[in-house]
N, C-alpha and C. Protein backbone atom coordinates (compact mmCIF):
# COMPACT_ATOMS: atom_id res chain seq x y z
N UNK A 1 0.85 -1.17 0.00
CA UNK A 1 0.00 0.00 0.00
C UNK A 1 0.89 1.23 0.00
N UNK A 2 0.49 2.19 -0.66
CA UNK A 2 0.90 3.23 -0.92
C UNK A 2 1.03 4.45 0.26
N UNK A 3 2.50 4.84 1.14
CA UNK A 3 1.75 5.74 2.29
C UNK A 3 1.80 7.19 2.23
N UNK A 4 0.61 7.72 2.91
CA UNK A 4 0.57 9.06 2.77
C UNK A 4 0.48 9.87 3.84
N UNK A 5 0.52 11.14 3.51
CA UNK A 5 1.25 11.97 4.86
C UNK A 5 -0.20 12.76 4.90
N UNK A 6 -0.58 13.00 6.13
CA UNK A 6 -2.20 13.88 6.09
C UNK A 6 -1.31 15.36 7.10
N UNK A 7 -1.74 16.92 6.52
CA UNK A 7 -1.20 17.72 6.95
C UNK A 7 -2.47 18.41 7.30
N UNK A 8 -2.93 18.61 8.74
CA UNK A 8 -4.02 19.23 9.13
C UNK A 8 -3.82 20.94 9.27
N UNK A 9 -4.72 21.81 9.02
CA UNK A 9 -4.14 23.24 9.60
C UNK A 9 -5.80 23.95 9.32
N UNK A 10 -5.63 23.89 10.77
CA UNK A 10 -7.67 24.66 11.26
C UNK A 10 -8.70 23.72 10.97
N UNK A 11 -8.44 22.36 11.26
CA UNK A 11 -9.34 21.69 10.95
C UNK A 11 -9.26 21.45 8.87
N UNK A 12 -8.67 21.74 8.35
CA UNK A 12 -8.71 21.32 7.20
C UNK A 12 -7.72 20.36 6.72
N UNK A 13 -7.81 19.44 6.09
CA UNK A 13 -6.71 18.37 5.63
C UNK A 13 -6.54 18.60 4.02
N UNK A 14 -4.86 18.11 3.91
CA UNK A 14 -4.66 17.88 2.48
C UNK A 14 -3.33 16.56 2.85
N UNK A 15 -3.36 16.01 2.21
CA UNK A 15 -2.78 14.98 1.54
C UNK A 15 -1.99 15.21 0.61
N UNK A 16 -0.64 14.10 0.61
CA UNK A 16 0.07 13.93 -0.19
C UNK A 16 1.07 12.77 -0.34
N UNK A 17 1.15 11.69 -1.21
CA UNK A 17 2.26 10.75 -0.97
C UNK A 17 3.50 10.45 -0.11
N UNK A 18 3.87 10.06 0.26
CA UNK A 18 4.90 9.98 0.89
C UNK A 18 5.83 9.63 -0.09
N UNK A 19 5.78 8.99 -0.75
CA UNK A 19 6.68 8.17 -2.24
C UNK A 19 6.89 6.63 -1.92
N UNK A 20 6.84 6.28 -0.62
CA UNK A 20 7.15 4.98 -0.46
C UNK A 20 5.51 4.22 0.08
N UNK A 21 5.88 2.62 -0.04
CA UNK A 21 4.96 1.77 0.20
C UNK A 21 5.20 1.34 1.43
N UNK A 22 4.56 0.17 1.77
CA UNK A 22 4.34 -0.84 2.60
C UNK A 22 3.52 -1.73 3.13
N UNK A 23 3.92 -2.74 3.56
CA UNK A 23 3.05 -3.87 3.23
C UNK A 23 1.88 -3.85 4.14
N UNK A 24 0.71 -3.63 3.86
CA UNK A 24 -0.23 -3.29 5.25
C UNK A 24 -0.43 -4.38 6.44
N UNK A 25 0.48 -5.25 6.32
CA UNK A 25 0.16 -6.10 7.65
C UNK A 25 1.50 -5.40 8.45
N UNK A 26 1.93 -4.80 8.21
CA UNK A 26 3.05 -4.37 8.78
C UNK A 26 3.07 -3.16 9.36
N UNK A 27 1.70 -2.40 8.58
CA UNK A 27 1.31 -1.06 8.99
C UNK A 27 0.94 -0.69 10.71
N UNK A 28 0.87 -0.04 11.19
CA UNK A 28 0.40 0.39 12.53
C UNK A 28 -0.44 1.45 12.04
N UNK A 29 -1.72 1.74 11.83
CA UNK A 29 -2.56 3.15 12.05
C UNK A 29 -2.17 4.03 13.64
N UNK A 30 -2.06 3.82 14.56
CA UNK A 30 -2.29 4.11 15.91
C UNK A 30 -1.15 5.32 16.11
N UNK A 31 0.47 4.36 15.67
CA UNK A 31 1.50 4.81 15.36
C UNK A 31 1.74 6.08 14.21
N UNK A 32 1.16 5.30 13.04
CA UNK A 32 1.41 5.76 12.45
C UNK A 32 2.88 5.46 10.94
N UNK A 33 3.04 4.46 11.29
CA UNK A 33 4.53 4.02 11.40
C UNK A 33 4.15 2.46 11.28
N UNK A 34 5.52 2.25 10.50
CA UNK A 34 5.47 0.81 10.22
C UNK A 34 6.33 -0.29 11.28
N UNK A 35 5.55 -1.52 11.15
CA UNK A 35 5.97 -2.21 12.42
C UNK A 35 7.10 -3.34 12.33
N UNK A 36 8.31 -3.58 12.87
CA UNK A 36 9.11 -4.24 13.00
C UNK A 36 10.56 -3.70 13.28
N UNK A 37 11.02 -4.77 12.53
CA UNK A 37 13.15 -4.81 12.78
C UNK A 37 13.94 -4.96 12.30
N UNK A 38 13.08 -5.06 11.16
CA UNK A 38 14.27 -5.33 9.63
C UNK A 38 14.66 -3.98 9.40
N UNK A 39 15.75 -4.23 8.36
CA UNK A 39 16.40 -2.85 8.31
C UNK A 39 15.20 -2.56 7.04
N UNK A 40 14.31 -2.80 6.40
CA UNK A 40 13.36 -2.33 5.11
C UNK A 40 12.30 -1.32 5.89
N UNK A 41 12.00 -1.68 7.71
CA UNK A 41 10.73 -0.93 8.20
C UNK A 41 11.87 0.11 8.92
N UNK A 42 13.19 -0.37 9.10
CA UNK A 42 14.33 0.92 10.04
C UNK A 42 14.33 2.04 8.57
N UNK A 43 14.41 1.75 7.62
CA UNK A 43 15.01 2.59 6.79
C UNK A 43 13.11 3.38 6.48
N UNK A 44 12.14 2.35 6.49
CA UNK A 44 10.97 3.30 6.17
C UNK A 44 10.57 4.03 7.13
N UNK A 45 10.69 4.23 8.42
CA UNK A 45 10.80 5.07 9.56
C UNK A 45 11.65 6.13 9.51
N UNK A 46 13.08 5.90 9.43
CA UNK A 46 13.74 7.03 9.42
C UNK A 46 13.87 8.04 8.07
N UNK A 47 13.23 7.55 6.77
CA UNK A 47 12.41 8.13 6.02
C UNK A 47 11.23 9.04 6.17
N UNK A 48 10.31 8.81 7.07
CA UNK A 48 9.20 9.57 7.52
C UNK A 48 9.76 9.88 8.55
N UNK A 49 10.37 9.89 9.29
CA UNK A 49 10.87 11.11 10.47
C UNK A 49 11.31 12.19 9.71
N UNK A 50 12.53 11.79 8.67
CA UNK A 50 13.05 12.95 7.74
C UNK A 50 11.98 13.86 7.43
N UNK A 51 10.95 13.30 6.30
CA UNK A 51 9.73 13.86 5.94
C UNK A 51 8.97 14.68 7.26
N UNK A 52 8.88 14.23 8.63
CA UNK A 52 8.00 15.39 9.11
C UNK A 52 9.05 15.83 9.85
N UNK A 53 10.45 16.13 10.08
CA UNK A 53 10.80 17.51 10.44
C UNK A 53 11.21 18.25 9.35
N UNK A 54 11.09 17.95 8.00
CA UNK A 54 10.83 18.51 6.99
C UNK A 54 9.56 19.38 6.78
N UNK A 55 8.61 18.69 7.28
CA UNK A 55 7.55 19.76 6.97
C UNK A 55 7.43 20.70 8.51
N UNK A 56 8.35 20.03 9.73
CA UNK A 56 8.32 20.96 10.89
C UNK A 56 9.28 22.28 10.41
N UNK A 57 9.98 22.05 9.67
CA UNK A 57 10.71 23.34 9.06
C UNK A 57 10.56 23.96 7.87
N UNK A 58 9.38 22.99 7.14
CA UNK A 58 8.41 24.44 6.44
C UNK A 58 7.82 25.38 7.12
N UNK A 59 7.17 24.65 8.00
CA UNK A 59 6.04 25.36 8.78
C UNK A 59 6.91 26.59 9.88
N UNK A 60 8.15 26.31 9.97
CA UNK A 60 8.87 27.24 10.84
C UNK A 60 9.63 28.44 9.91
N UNK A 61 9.33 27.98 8.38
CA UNK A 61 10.18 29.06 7.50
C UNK A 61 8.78 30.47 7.55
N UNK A 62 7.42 29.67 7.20
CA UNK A 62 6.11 30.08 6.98
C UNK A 62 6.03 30.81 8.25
N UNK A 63 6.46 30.51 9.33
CA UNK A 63 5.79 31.72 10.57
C UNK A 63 6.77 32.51 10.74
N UNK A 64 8.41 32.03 10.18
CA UNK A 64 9.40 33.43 10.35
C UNK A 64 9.48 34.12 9.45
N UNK A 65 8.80 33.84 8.07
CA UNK A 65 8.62 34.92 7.13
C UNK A 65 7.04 35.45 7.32
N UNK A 66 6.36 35.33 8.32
CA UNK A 66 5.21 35.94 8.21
C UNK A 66 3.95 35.59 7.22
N UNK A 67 4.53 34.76 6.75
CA UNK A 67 3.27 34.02 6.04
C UNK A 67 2.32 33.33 6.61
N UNK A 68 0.74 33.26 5.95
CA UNK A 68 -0.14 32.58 6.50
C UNK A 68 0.13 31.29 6.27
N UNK A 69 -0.43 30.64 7.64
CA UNK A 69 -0.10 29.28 7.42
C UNK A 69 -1.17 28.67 6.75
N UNK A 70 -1.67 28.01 5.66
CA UNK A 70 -2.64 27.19 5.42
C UNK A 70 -1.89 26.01 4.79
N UNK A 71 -2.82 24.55 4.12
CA UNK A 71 -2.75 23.60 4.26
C UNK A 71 -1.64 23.92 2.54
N UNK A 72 -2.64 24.78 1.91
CA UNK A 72 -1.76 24.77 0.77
C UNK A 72 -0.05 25.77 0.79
N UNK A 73 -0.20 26.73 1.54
CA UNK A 73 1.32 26.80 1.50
C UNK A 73 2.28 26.53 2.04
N UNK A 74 1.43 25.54 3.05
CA UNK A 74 2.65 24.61 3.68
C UNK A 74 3.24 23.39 2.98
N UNK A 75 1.72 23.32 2.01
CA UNK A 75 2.21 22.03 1.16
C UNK A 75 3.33 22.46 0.24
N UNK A 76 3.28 23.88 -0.26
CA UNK A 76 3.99 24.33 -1.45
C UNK A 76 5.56 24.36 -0.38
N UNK A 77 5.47 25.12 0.42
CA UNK A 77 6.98 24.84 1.38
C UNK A 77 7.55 23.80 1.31
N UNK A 78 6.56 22.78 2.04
CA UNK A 78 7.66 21.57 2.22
C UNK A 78 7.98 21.13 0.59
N UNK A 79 6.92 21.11 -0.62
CA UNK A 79 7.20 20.09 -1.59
C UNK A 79 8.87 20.84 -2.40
N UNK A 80 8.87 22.44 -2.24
CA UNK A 80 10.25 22.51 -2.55
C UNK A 80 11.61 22.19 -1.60
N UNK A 81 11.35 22.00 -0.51
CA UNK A 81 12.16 21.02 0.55
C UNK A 81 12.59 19.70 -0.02
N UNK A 82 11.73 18.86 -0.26
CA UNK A 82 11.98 17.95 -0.53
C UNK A 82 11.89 17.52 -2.28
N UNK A 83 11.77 18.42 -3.00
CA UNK A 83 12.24 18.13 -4.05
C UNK A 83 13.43 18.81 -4.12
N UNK A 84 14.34 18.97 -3.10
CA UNK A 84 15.97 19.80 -2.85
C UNK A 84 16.18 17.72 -2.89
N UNK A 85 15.88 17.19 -2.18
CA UNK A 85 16.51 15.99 -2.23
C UNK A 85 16.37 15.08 -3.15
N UNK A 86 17.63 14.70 -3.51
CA UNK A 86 17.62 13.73 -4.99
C UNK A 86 18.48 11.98 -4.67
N UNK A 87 18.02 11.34 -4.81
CA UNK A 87 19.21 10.43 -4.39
C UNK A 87 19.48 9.32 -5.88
N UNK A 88 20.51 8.59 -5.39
CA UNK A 88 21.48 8.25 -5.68
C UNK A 88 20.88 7.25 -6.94
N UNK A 89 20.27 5.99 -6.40
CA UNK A 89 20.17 4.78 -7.26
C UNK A 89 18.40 5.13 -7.52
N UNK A 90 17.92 6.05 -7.06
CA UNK A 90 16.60 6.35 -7.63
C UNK A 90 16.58 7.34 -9.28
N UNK A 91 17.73 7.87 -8.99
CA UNK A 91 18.45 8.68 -10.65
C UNK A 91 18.66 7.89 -11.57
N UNK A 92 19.29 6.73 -11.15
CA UNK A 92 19.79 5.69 -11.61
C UNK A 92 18.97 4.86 -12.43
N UNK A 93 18.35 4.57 -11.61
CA UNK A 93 16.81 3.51 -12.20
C UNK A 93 15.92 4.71 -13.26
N UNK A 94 15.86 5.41 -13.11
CA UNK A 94 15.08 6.79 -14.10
C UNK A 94 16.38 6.94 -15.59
N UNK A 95 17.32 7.11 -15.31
CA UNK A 95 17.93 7.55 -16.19
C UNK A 95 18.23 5.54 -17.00
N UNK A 96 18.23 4.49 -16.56
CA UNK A 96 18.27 3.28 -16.97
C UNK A 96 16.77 3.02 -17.92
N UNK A 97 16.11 3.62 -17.00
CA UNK A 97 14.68 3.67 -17.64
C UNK A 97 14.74 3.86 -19.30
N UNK A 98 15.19 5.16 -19.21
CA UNK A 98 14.84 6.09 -20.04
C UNK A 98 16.02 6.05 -21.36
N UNK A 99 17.02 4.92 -21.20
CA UNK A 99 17.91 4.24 -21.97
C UNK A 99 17.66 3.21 -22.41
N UNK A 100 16.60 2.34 -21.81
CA UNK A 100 16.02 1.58 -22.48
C UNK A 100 14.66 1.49 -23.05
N UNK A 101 14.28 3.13 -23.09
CA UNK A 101 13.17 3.37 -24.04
C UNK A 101 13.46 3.92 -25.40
N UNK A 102 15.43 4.30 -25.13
CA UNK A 102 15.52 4.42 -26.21
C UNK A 102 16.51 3.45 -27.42
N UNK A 103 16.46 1.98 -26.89
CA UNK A 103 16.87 1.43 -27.23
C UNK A 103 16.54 1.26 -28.85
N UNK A 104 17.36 1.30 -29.49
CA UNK A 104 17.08 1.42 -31.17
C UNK A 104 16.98 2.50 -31.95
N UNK A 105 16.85 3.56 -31.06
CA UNK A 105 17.14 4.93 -31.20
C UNK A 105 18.16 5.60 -30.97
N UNK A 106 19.56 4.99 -31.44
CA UNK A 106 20.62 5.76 -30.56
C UNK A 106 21.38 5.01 -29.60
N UNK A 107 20.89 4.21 -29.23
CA UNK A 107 21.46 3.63 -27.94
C UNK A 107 21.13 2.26 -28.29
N UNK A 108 22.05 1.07 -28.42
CA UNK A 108 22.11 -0.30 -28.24
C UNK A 108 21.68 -0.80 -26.58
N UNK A 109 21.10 -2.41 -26.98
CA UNK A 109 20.66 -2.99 -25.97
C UNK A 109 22.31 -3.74 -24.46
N UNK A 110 23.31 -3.27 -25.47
CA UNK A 110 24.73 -3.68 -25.15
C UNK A 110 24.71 -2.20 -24.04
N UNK A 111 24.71 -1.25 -24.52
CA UNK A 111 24.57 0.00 -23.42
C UNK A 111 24.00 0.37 -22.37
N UNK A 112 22.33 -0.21 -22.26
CA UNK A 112 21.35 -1.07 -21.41
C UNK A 112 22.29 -1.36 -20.35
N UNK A 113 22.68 -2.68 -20.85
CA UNK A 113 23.39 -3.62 -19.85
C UNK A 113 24.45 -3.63 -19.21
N UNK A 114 25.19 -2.16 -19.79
CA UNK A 114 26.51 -1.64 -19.05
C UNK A 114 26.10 -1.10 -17.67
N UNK A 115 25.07 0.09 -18.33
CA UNK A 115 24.25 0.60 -17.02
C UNK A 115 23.36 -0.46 -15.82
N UNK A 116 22.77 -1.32 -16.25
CA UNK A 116 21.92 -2.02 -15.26
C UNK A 116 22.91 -3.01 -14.70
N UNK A 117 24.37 -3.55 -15.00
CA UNK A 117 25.34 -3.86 -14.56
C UNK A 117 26.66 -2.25 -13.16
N UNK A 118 26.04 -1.43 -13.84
CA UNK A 118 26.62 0.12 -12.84
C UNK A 118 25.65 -0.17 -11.77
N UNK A 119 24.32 -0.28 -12.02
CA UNK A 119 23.58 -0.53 -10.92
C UNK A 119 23.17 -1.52 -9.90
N UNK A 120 23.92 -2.63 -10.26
CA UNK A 120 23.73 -3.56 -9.55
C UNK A 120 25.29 -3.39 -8.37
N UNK A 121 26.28 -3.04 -8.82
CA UNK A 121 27.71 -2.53 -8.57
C UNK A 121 26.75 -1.35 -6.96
N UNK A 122 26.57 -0.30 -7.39
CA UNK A 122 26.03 0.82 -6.66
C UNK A 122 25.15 0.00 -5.67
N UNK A 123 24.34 -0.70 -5.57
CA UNK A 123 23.23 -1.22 -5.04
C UNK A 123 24.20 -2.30 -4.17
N UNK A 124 25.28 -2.84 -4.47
CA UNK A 124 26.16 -3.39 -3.77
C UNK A 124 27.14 -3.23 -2.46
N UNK A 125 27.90 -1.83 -3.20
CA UNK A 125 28.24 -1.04 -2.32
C UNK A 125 28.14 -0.49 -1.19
N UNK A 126 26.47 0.31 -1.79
CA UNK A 126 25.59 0.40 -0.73
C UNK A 126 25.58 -0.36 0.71
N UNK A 127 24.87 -1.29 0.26
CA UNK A 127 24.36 -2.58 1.14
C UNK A 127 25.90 -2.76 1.78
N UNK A 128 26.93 -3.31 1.10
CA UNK A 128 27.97 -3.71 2.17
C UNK A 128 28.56 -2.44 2.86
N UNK A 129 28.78 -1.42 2.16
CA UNK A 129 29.62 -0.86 2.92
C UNK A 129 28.65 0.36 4.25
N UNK A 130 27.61 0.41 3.23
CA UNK A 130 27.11 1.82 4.41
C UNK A 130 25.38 1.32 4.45
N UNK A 131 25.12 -0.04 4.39
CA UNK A 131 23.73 -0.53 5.20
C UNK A 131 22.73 0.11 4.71
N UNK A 132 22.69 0.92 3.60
CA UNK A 132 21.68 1.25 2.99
C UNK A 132 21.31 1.11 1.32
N UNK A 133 20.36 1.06 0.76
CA UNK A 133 19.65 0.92 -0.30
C UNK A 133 19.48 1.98 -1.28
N UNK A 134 19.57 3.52 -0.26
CA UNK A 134 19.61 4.42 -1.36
C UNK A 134 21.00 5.64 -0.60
N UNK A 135 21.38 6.75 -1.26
CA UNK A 135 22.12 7.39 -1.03
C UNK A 135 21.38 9.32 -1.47
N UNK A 136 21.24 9.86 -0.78
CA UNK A 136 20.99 11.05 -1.15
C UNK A 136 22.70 11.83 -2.03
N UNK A 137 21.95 12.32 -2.89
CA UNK A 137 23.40 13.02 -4.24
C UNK A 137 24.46 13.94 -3.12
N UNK A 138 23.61 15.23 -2.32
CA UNK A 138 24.10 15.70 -1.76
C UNK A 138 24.84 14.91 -0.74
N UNK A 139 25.36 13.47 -0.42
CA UNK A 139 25.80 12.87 0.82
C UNK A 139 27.53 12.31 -0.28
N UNK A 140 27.01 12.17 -1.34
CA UNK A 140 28.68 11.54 -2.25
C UNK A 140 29.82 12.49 -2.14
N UNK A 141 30.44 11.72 -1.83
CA UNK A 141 32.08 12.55 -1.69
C UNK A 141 33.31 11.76 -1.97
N UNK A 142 34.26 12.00 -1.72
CA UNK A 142 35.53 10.98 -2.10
C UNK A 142 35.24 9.94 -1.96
N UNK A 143 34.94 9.97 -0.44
CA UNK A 143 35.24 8.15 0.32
C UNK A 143 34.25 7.78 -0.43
N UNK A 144 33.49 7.98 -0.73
CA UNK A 144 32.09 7.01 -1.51
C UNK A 144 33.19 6.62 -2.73
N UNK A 145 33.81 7.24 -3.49
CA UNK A 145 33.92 6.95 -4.99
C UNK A 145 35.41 6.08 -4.73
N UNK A 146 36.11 6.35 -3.30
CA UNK A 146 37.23 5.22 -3.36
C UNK A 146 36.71 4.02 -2.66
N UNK A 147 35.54 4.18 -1.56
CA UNK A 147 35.11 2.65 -1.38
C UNK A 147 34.11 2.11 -2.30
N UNK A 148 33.63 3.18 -3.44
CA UNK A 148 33.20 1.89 -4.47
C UNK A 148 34.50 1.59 -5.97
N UNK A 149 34.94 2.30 -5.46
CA UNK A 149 36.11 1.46 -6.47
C UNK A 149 37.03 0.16 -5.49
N UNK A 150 37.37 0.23 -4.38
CA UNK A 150 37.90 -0.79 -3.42
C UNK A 150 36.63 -1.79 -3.43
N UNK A 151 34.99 -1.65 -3.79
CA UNK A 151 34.47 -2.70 -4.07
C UNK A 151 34.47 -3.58 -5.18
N UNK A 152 34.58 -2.00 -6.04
CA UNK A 152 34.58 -2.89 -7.77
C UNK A 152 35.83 -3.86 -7.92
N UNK A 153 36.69 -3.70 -7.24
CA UNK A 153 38.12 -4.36 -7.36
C UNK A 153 38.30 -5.63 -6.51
N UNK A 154 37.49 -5.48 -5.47
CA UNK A 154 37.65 -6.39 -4.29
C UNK A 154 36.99 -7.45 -4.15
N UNK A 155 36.13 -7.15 -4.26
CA UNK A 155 34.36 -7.92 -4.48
C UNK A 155 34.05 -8.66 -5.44
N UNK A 156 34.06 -7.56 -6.98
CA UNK A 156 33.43 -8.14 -8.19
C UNK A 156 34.95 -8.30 -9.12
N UNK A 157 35.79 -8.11 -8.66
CA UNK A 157 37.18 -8.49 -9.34
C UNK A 157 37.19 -7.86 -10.80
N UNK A 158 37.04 -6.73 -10.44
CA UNK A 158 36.78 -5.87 -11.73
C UNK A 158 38.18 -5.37 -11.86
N UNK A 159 39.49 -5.67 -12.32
CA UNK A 159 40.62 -5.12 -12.76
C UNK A 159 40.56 -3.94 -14.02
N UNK A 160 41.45 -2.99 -13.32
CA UNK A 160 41.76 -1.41 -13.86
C UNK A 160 40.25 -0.74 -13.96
N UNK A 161 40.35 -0.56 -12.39
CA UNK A 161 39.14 0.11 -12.61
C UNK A 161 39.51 1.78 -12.42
């Protein structure tokens, strides 16, 4: 199931995706929040914590610039907040996408498979070295690009990389 974030202000509600799912036996209504101990419900939690002190610091930009608070320009606050965040292997999968729509147009099915082979590499990395699945753009820096080359070399025995 698809989860969504409900933003109340004077008794009025608006809605909006969260972007992520989950499996509704796993759901908590009460909470609010999904239930368990795997790292799939740790990482969808600390996802929606992000998301609402994200919108706790729309709502704090909106009362120090003197703006009225309603449901819609808090929505408009936070949604440029969080479209500031871009991550890593979600670019990845979009831009793979969109290489294999243009397969025959420009781009061979051999080029495809370079990329969805980059992504399986990235998605590797990830997981062993820093326990997560995705990477926000703004978080890459050196050490990312020398411990995924110490993976590509180490791991998948990828020589002259």
């Amino acid at each position: 199931m698809a989860v969504y974030m409900r933003i109340s202000v004077e008794g009025k509600r608006a809605e909006m995706s969260a972007g992520r799912e989950c499996d509704p036996i796993k759901w908590s209504d009460l909470s609010g929040r999904a239930i368990g101990t795997k790292e799939e419900i740790k990482l969808l939690t600390n996802y929606l914590d992000s998301l609402q002190t994200k919108l706790r610091n729309a709502n704090l930009v909106l009362i120090d610039s003197n703006q009225g608070i309603a449901n819609e320009t808090l929505e408009n606050q936070f949604i440029r907040k969080i479209n500031k965040s871009r991550f890593l292997m979600q670019l990845f999968k979009e831009h793979n996408a969109k290489v294999k729509a243009l397969i025959g147009n420009g781009f061979e099915s051999n080029t495809l498979k370079g990329y969805n082979t980059s992504e399986k590499h990235l998605t590797g990395v990830l997981k062993k070295e820093y326990a997560k699945t995705d990477m926000e753009i703004s978080q890459l820096n050196h050490a990312f690009i020398t411990d995924f080359e110490f993976y590509l070399t180490a791991d998948c025995k990828i020589i002259g990389v």
